[in-house]
Protein backbone atom coordinates (compact mmCIF):
# COMPACT_ATOMS: atom_id res chain seq x y z
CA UNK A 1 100.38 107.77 68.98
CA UNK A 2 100.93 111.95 69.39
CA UNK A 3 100.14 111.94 72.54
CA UNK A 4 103.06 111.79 75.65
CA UNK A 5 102.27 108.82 77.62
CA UNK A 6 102.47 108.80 81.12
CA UNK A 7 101.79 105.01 82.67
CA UNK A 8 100.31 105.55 86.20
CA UNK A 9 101.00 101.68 87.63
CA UNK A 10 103.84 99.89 86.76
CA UNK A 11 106.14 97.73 88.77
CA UNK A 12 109.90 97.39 90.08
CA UNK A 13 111.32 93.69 92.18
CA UNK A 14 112.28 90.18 90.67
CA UNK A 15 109.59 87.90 92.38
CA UNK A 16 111.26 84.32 93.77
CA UNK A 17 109.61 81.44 91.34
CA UNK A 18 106.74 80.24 93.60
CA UNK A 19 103.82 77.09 93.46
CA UNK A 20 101.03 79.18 92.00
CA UNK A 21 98.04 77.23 92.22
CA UNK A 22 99.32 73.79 93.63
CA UNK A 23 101.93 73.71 90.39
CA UNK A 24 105.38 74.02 90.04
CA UNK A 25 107.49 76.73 90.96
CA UNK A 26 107.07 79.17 88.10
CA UNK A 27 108.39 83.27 87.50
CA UNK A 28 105.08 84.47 85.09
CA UNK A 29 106.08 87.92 84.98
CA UNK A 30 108.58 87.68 83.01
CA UNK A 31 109.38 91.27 82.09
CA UNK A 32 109.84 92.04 86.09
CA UNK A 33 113.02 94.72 86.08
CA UNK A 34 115.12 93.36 89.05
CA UNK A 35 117.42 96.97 88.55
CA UNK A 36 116.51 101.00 88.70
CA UNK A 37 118.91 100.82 84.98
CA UNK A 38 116.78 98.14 83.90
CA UNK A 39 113.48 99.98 84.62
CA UNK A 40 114.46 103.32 82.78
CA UNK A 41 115.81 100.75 79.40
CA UNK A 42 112.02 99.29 80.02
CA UNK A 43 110.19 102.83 80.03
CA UNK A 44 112.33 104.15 76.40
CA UNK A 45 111.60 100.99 74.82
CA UNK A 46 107.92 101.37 76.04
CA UNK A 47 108.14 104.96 75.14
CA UNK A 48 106.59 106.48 78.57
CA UNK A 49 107.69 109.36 79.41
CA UNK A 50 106.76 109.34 83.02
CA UNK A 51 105.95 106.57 85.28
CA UNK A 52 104.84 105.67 88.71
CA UNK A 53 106.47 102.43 90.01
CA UNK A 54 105.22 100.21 92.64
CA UNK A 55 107.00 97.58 94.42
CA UNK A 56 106.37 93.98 92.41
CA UNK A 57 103.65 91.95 94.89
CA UNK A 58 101.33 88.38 94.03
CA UNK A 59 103.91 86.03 95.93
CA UNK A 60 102.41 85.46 99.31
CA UNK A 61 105.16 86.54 101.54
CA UNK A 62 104.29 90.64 102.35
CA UNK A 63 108.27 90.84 103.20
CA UNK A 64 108.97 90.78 99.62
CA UNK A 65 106.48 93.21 98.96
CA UNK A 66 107.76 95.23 101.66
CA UNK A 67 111.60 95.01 100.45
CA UNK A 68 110.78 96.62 97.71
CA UNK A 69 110.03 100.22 98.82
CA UNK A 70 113.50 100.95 99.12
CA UNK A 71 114.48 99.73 95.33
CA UNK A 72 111.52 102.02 93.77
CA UNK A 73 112.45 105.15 96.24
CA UNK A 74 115.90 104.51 94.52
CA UNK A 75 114.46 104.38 91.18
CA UNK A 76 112.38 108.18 92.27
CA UNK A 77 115.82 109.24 92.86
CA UNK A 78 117.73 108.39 90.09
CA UNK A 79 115.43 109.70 87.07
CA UNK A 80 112.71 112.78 87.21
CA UNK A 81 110.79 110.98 85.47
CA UNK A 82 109.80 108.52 87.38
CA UNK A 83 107.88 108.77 90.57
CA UNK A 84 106.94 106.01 93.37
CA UNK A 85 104.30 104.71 95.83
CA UNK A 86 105.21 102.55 98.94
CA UNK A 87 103.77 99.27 99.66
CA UNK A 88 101.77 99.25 103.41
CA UNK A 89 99.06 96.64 104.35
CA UNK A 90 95.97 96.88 106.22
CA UNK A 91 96.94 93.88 108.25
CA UNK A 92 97.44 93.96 111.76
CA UNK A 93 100.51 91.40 111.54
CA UNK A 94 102.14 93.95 108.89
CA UNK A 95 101.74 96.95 111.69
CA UNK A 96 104.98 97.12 112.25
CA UNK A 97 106.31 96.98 108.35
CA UNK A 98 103.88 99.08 107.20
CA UNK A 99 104.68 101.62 110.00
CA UNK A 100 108.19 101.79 108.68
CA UNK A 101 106.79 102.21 104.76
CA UNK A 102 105.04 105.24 106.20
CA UNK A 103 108.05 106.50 107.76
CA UNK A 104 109.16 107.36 104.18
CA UNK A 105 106.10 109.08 102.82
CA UNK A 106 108.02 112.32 102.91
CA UNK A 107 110.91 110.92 101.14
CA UNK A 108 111.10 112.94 97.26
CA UNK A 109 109.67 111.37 94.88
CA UNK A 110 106.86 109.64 96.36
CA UNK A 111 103.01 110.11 95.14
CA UNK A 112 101.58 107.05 96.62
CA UNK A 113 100.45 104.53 98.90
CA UNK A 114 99.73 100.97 97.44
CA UNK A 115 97.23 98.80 99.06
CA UNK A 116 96.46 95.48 98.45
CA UNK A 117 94.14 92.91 99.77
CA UNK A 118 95.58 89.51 97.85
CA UNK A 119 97.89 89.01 100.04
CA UNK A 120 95.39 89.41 103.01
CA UNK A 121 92.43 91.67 104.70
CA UNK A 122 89.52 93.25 103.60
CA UNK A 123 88.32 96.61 104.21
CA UNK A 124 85.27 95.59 106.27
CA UNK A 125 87.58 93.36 108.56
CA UNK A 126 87.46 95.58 112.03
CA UNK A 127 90.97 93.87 112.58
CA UNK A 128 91.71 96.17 109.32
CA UNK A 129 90.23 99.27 110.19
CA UNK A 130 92.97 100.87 112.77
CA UNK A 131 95.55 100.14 109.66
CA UNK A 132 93.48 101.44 107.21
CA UNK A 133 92.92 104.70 109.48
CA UNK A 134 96.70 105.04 109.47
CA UNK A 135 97.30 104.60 106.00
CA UNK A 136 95.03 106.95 104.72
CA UNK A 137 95.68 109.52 107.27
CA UNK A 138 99.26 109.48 106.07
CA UNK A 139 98.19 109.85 102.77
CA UNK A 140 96.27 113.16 103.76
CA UNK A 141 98.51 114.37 105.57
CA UNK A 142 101.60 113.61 102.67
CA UNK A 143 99.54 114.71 100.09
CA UNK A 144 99.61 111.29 98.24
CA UNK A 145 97.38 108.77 96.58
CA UNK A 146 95.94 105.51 98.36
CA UNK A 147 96.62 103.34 95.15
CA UNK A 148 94.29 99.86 95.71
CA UNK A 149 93.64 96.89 93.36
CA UNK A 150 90.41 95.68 92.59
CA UNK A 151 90.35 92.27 91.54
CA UNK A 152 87.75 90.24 92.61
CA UNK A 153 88.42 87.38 94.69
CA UNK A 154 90.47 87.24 97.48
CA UNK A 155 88.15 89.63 99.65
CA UNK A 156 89.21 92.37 96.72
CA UNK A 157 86.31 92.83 94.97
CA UNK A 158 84.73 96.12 94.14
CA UNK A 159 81.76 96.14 96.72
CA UNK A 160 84.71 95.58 99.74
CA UNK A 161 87.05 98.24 98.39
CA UNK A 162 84.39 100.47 97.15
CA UNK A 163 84.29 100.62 100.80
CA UNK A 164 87.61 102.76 101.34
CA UNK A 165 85.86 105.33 98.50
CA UNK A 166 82.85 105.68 101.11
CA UNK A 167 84.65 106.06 104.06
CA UNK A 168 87.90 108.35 102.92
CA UNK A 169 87.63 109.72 99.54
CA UNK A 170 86.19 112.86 100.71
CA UNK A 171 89.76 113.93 101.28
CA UNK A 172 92.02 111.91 99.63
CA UNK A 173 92.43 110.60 96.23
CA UNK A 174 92.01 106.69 95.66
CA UNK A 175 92.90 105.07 92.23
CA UNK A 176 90.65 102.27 91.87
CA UNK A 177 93.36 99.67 89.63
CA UNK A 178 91.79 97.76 86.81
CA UNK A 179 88.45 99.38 86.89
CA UNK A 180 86.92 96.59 89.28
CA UNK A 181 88.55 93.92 87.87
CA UNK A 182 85.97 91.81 85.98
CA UNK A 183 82.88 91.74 84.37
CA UNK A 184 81.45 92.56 87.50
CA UNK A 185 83.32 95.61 88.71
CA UNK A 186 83.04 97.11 85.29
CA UNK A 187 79.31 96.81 85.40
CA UNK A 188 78.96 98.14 88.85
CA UNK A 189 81.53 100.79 88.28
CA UNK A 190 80.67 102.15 84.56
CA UNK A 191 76.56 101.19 84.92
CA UNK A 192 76.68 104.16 87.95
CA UNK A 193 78.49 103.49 91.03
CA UNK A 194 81.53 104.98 89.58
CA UNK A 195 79.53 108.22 88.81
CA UNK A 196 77.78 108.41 91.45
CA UNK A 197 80.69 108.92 93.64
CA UNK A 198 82.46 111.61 91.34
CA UNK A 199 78.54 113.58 91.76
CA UNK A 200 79.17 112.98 95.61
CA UNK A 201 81.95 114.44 95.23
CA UNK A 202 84.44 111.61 96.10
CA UNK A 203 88.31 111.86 94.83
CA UNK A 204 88.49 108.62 93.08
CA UNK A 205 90.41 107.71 90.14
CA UNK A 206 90.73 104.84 87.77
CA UNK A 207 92.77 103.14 85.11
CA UNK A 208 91.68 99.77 82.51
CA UNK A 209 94.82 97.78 83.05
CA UNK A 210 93.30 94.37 82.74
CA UNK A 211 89.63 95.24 82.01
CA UNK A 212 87.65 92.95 79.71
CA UNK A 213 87.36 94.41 76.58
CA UNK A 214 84.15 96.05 76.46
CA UNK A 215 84.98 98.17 79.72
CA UNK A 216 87.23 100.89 77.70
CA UNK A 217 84.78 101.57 74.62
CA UNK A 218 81.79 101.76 77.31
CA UNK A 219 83.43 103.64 80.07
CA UNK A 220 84.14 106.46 77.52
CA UNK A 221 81.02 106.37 76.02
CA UNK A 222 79.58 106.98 79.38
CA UNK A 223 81.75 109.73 79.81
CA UNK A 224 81.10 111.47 76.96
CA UNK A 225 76.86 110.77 77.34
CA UNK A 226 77.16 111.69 80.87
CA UNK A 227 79.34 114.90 80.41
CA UNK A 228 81.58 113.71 83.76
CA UNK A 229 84.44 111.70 84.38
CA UNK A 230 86.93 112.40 81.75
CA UNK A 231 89.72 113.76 84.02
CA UNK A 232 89.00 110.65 86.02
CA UNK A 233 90.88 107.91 84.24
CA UNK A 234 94.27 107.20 83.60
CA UNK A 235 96.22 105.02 81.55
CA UNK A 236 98.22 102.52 82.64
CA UNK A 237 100.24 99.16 81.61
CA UNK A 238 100.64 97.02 85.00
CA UNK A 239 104.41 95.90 83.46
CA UNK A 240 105.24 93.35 83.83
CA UNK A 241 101.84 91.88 84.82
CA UNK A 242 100.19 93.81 82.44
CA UNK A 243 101.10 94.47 78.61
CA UNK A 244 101.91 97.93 77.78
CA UNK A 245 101.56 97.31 73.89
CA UNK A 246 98.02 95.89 74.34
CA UNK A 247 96.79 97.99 77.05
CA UNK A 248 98.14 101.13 74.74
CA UNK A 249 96.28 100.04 71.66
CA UNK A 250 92.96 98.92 73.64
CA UNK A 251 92.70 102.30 75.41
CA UNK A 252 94.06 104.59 72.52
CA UNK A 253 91.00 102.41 70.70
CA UNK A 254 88.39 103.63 73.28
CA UNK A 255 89.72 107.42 73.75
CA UNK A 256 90.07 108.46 70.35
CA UNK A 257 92.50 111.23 69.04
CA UNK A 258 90.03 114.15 70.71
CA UNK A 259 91.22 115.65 74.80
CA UNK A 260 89.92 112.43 76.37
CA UNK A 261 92.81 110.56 75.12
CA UNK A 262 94.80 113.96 76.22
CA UNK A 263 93.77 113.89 79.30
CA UNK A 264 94.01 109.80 79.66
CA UNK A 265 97.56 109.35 78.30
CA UNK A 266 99.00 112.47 80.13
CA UNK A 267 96.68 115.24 81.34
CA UNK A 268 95.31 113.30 84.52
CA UNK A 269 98.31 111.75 85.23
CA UNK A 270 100.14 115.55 85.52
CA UNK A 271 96.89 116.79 87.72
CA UNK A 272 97.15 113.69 90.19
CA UNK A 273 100.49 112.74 90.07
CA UNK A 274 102.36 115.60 89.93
């Protein structure tokens, strides 16, 4: 496509092979880059021209999470065009990790805070809250992005994280990953809650890395019948969860060739990222 392509989530860490699901050890993301030289081959074969990277997560040990703030700082620091976010966790066990991670929200090169709630939490947990108040007040006070997943299950579904919109969005940008999730975070999202918060005047964000495949074509059709929106969305591949080839088509699909897929590929990207 003509358009420069800047992917807003992608990941940096070689995850241990782990017992997903009662089976046997197994290492599904295969594409993980364990190396900053690695990373930059990934993003000219991919053909993005700026990134953020986020440290690889989905084994349940936060320490390897945690380890790998370090590797994508290094990565921010070796190539301009690639920027980071720092894994923290709401939970209180993780207080002191995540108080180091925020430590180094003023290092270069950083643009966000990633939050995650599969490996533990919820918003609405009050053992959560005094975290959360941290983590977001360091992001206001940084200037950075809370960046959260939305999957459903594992307390991570839209109506819990939608939460962290309500309650700190006012001031600080949140980038709602996958667009809910499922069927049921699209609909809730794209149907009005979505809208409704941009109206109230909340800074929240969003990319389709995983969505089903109705969510693209409908989203942008409800930005372009609802006249709001468009400099809300981002693309995004989730590498090496995600597939950058698919999730380029599938969006490029739903933008079209008009300043929505401008301002999805690139343009929204530049205005929140930096």
């Amino acid at each position: 496509m003509a358009e420069p392509i800047r992917d807003a989530h992608r990941h940096l860490g070689v995850l241990p092979a782990f017992p997903f699901y009662s089976g046997p050890p197994v290492q599904p993301d295969v594409r993980a880059p364990g190396t900053v030289a690695q990373l930059i081959a990934d993003l000219d074969a991919d053909g993005a021209e700026r990134a953020i990277v986020l440290p690889n997560y989905g084994v349940p040990d936060p320490d390897i999470a945690f380890s790998f703030n370090e590797l994508c700082l290094e990565a921010a620091a070796a190539d301009d065009r690639i920027r980071c976010g720092l894994w923290v966790s709401p939970r209180p066990q993780d207080a002191g990790r995540t108080a180091a991670a925020l430590a180094l929200a003023a290092e270069s090169g950083v643009r966000a805070l990633k939050l995650s709630f599969l490996l533990g939490g919820r918003p609405s947990d009050p053992d959560c809250r005094p975290a959360l108040d941290q983590i977001f007040a360091a992001a206001r006070r940084h200037g950075l992005v809370v960046h959260v997943h939305t999957s459903p299950g594992a307390a991570s579904d839209i109506d819990e994280v939608g939460h962290l919109v309500d309650w700190y969005a006012d001031d600080v940008p949140v980038h709602l990953v996958h667009f809910g999730g499922g069927v049921s975070g699209h609909i809730k999202l794209a149907g009005s809650r979505f809208f409704d918060w941009i109206a109230a005047g909340k800074r929240v964000y969003t990319d389709l890395s995983w969505a089903v495949g109705f969510a693209p074509r409908w989203l942008a059709g409800e930005i372009e019948r609802r006249g709001t929106g468009h400099d809300r969305v981002l693309f995004a591949s989730d590498e090496p969860w995600g597939d950058y080839p698919g999730e380029l088509a599938r969006l490029a699909a739903a933008a079209g060739d008009g300043e929505l897929a401008r301002l999805m590929f690139s343009g929204n990207f530049d205005e929140l990222y930096g």
